[in-house]
ModelCIF file with pLDDT and N, C-alpha, C, O atoms, coordinates in Angstrom:
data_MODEL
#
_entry.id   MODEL 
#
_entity.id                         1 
_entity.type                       polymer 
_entity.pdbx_number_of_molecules   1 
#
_entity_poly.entity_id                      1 
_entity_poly.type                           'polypeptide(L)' 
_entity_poly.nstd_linkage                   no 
_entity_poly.nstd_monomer                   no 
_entity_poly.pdbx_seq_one_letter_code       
;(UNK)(UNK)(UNK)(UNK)(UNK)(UNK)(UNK)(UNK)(UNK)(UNK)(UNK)(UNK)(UNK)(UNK)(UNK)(UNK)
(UNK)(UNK)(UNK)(UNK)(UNK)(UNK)(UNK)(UNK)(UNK)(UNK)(UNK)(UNK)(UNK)
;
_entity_poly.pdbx_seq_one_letter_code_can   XXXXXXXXXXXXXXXXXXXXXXXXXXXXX 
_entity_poly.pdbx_strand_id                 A 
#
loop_
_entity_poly_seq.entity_id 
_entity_poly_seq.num 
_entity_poly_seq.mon_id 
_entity_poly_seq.hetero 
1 1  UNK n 
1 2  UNK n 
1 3  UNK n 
1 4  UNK n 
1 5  UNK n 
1 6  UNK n 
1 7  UNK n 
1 8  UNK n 
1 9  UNK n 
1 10 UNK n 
1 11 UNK n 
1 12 UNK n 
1 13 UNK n 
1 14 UNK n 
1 15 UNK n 
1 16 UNK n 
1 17 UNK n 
1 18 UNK n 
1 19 UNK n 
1 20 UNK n 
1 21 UNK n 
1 22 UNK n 
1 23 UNK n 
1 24 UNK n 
1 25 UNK n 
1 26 UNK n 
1 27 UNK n 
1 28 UNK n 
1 29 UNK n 
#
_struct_asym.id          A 
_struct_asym.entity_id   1 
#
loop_
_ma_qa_metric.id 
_ma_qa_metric.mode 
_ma_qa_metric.name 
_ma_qa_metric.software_group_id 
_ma_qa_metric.type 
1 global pLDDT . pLDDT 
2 local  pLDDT . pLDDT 
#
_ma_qa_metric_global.metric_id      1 
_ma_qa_metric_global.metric_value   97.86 
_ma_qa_metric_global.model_id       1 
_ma_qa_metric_global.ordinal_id     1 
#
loop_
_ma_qa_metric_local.label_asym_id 
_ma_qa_metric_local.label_comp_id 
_ma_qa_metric_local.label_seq_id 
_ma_qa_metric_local.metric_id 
_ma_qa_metric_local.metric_value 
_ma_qa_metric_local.model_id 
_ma_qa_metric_local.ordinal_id 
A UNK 1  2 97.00 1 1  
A UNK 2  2 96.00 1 2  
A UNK 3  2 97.00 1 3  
A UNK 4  2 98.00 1 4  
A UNK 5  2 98.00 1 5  
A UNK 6  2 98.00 1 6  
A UNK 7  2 98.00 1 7  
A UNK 8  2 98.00 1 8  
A UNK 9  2 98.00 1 9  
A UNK 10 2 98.00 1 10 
A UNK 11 2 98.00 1 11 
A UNK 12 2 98.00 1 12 
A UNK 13 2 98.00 1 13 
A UNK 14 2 98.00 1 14 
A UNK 15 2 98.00 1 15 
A UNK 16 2 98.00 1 16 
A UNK 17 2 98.00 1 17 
A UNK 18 2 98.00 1 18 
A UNK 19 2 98.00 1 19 
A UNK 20 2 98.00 1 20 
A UNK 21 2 98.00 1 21 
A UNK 22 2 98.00 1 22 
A UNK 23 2 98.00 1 23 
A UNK 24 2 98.00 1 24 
A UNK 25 2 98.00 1 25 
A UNK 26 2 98.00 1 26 
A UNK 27 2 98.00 1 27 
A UNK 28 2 98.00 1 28 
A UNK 29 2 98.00 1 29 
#
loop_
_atom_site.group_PDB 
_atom_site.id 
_atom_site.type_symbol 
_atom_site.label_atom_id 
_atom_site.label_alt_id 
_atom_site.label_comp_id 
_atom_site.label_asym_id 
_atom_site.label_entity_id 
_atom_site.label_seq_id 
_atom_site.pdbx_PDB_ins_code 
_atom_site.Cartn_x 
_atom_site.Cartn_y 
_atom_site.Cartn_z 
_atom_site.occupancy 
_atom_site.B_iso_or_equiv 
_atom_site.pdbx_formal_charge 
_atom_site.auth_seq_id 
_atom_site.auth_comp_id 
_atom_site.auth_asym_id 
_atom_site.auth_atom_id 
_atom_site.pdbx_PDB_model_num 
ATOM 1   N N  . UNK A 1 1  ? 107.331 90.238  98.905  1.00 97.00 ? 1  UNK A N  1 
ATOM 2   C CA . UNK A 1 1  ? 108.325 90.227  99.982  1.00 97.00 ? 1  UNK A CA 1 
ATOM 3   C C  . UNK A 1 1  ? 108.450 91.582  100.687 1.00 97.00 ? 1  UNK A C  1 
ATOM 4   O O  . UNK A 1 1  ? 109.337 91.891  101.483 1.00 97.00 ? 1  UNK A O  1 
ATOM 5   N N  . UNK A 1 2  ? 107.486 92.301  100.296 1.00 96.00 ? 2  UNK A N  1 
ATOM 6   C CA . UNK A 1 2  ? 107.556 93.848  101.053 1.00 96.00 ? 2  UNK A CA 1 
ATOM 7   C C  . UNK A 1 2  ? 107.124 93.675  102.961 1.00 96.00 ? 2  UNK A C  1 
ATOM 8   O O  . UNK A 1 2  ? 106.772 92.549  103.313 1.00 96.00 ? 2  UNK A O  1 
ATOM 9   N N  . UNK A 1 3  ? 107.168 94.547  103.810 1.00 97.00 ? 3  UNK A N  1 
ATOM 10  C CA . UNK A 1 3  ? 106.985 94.595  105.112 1.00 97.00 ? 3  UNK A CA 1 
ATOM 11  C C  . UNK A 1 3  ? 106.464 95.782  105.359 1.00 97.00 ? 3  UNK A C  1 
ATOM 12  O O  . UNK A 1 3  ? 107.028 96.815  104.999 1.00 97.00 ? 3  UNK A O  1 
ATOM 13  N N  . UNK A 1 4  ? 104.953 95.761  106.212 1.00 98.00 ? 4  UNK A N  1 
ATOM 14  C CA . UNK A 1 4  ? 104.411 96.812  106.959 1.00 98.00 ? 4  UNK A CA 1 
ATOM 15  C C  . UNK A 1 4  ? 104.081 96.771  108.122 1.00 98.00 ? 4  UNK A C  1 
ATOM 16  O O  . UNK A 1 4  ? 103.175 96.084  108.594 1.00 98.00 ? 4  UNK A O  1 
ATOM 17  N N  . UNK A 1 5  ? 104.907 97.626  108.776 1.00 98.00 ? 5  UNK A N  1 
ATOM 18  C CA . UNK A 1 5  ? 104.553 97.521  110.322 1.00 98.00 ? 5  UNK A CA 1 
ATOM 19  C C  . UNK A 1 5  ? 103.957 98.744  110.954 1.00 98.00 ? 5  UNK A C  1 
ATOM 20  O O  . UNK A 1 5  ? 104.410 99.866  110.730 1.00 98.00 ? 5  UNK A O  1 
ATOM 21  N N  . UNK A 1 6  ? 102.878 98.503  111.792 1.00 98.00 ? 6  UNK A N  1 
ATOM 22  C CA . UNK A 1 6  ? 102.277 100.217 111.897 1.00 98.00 ? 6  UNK A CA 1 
ATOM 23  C C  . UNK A 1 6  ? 102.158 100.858 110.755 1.00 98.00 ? 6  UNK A C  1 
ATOM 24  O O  . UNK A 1 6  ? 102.762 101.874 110.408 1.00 98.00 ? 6  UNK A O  1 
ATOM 25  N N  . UNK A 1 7  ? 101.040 99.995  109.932 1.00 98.00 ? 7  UNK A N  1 
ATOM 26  C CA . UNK A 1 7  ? 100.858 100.975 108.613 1.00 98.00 ? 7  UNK A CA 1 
ATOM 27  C C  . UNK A 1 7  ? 98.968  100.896 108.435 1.00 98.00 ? 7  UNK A C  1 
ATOM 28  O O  . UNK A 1 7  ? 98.196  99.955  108.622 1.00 98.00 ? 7  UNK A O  1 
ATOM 29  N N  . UNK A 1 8  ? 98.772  102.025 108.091 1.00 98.00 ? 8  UNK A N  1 
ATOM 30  C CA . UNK A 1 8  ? 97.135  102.049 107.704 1.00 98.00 ? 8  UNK A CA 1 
ATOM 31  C C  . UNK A 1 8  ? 96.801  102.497 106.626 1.00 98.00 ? 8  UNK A C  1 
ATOM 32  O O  . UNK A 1 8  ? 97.107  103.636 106.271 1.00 98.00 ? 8  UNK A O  1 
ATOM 33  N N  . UNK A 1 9  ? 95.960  101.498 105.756 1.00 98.00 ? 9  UNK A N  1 
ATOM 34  C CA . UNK A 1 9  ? 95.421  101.356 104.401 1.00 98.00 ? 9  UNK A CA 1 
ATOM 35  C C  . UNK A 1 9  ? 94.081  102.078 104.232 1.00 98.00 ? 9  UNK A C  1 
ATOM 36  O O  . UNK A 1 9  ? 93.110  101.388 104.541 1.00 98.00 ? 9  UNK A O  1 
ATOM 37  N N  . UNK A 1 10 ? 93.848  103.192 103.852 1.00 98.00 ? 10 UNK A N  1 
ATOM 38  C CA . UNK A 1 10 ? 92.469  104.121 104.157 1.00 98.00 ? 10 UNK A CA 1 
ATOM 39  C C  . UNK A 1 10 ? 91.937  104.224 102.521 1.00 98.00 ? 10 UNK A C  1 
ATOM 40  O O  . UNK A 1 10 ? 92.605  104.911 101.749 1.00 98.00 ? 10 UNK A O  1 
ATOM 41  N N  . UNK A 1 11 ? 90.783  103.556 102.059 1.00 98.00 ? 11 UNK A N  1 
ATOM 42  C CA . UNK A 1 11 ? 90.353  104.324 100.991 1.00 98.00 ? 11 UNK A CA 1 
ATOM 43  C C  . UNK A 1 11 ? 91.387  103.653 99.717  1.00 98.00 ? 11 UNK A C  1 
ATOM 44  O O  . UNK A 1 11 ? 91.288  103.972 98.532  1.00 98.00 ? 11 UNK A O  1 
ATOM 45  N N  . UNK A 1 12 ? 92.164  102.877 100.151 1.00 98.00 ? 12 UNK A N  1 
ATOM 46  C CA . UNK A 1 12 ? 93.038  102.429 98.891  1.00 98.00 ? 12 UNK A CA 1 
ATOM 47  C C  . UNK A 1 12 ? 92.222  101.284 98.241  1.00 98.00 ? 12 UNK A C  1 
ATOM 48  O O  . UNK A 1 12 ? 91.344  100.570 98.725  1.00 98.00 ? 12 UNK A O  1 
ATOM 49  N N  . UNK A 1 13 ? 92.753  101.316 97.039  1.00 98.00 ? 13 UNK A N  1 
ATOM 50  C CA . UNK A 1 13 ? 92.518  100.059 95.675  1.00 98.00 ? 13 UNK A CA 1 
ATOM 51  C C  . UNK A 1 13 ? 94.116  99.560  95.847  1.00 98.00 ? 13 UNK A C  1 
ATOM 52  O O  . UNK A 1 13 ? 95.128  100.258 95.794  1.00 98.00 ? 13 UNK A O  1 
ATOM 53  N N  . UNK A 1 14 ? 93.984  97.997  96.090  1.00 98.00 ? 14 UNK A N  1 
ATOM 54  C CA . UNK A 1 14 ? 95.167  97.198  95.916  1.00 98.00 ? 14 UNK A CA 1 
ATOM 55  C C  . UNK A 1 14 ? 95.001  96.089  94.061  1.00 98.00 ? 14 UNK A C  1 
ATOM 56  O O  . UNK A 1 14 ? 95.809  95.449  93.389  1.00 98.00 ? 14 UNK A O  1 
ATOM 57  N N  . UNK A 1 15 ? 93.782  96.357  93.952  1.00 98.00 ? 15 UNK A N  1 
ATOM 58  C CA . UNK A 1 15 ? 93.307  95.530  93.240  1.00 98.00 ? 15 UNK A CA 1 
ATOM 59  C C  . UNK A 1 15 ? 93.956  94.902  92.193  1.00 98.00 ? 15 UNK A C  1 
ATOM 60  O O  . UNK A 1 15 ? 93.964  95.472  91.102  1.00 98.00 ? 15 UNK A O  1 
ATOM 61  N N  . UNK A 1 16 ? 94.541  93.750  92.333  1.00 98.00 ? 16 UNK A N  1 
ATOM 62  C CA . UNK A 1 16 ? 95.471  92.405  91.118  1.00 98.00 ? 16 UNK A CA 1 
ATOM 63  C C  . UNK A 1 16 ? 96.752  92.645  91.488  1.00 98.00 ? 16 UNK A C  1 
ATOM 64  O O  . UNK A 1 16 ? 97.666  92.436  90.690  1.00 98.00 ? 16 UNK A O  1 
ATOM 65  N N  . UNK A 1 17 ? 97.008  93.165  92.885  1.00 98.00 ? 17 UNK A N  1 
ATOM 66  C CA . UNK A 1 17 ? 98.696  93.521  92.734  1.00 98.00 ? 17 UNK A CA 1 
ATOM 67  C C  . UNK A 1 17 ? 98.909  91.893  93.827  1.00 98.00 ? 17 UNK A C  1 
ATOM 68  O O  . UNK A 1 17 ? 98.182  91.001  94.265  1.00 98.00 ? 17 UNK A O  1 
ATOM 69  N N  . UNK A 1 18 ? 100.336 92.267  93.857  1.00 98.00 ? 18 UNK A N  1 
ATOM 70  C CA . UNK A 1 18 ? 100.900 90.938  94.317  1.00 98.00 ? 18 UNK A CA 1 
ATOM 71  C C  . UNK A 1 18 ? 101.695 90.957  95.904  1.00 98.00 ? 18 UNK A C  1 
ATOM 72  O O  . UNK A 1 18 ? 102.835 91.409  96.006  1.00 98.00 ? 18 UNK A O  1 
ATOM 73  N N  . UNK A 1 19 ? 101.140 90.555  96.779  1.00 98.00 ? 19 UNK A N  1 
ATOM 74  C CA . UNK A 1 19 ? 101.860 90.271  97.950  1.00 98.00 ? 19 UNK A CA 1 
ATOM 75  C C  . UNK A 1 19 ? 102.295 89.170  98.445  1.00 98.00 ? 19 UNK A C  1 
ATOM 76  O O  . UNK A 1 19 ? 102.352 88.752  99.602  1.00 98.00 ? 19 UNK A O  1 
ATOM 77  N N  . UNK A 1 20 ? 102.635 88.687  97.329  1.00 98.00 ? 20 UNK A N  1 
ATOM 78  C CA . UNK A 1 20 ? 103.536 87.048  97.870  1.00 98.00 ? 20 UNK A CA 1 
ATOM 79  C C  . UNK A 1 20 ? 104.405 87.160  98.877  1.00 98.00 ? 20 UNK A C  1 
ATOM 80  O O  . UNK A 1 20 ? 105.491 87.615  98.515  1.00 98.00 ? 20 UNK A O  1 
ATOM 81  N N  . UNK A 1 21 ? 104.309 86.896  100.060 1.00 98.00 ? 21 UNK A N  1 
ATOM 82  C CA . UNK A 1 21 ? 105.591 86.380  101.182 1.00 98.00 ? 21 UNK A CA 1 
ATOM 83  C C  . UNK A 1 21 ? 105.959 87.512  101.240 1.00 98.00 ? 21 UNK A C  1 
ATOM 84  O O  . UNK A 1 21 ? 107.062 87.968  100.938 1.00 98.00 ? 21 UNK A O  1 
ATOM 85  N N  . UNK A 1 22 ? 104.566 88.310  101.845 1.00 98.00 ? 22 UNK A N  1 
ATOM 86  C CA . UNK A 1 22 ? 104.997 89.724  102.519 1.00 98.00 ? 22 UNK A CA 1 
ATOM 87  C C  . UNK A 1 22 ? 104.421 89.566  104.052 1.00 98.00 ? 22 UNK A C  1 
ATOM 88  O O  . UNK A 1 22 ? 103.950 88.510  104.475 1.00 98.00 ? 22 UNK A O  1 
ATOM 89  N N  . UNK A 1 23 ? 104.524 90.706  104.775 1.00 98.00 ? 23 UNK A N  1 
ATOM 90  C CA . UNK A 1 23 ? 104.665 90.728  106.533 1.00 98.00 ? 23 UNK A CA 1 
ATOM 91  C C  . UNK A 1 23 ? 103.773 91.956  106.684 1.00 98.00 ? 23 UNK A C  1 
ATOM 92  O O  . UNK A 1 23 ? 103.916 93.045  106.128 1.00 98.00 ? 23 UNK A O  1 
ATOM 93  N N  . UNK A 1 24 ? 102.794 91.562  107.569 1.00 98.00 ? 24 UNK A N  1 
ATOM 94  C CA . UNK A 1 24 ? 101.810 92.682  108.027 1.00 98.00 ? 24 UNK A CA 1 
ATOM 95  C C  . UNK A 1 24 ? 101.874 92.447  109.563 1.00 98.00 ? 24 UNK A C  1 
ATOM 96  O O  . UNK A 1 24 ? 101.645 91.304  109.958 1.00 98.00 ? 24 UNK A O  1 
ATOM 97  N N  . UNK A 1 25 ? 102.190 93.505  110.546 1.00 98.00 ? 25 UNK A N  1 
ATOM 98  C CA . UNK A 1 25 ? 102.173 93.558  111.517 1.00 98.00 ? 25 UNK A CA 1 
ATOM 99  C C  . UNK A 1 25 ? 101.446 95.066  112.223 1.00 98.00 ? 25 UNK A C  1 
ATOM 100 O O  . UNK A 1 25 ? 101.789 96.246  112.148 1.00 98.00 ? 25 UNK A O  1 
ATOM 101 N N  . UNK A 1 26 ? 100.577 94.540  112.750 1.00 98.00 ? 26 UNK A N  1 
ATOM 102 C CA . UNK A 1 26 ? 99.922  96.154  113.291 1.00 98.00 ? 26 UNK A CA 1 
ATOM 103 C C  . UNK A 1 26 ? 99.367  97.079  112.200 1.00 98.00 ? 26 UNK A C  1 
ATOM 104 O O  . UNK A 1 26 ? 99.762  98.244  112.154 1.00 98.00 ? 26 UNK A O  1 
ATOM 105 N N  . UNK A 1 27 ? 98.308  96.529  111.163 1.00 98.00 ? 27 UNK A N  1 
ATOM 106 C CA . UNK A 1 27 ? 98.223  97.278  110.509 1.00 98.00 ? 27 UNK A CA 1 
ATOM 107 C C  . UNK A 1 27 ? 96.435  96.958  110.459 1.00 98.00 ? 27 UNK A C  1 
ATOM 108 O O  . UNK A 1 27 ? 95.776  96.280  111.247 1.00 98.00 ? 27 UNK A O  1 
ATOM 109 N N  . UNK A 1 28 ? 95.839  97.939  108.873 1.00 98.00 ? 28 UNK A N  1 
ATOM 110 C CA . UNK A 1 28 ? 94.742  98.495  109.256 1.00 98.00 ? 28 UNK A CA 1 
ATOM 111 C C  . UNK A 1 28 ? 94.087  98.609  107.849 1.00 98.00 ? 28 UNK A C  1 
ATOM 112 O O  . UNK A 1 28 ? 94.207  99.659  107.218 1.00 98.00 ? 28 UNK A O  1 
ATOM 113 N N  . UNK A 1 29 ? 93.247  97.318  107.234 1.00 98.00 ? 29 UNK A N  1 
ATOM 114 C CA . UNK A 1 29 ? 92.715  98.034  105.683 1.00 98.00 ? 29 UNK A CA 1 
ATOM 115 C C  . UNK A 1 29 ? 91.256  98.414  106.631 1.00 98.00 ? 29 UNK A C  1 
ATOM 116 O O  . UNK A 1 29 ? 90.314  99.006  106.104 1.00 98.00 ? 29 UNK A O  1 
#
């Protein structure tokens, strides 16, 4: 349930995490 707006993902590991009924707007993996 987290929210990113105007956000950029550079070089990251998200790996096994959980984004259930979250909000991406304007963003950048």
């Amino acid at each position: 349930k987290s929210s990113f707006v105007d956000v950029i993902f550079r070089n990251c590991d998200f790996s096994n995490s959980n984004f259930q009924n979250s909000y991406f707007n304007k963003c950048e993996f």
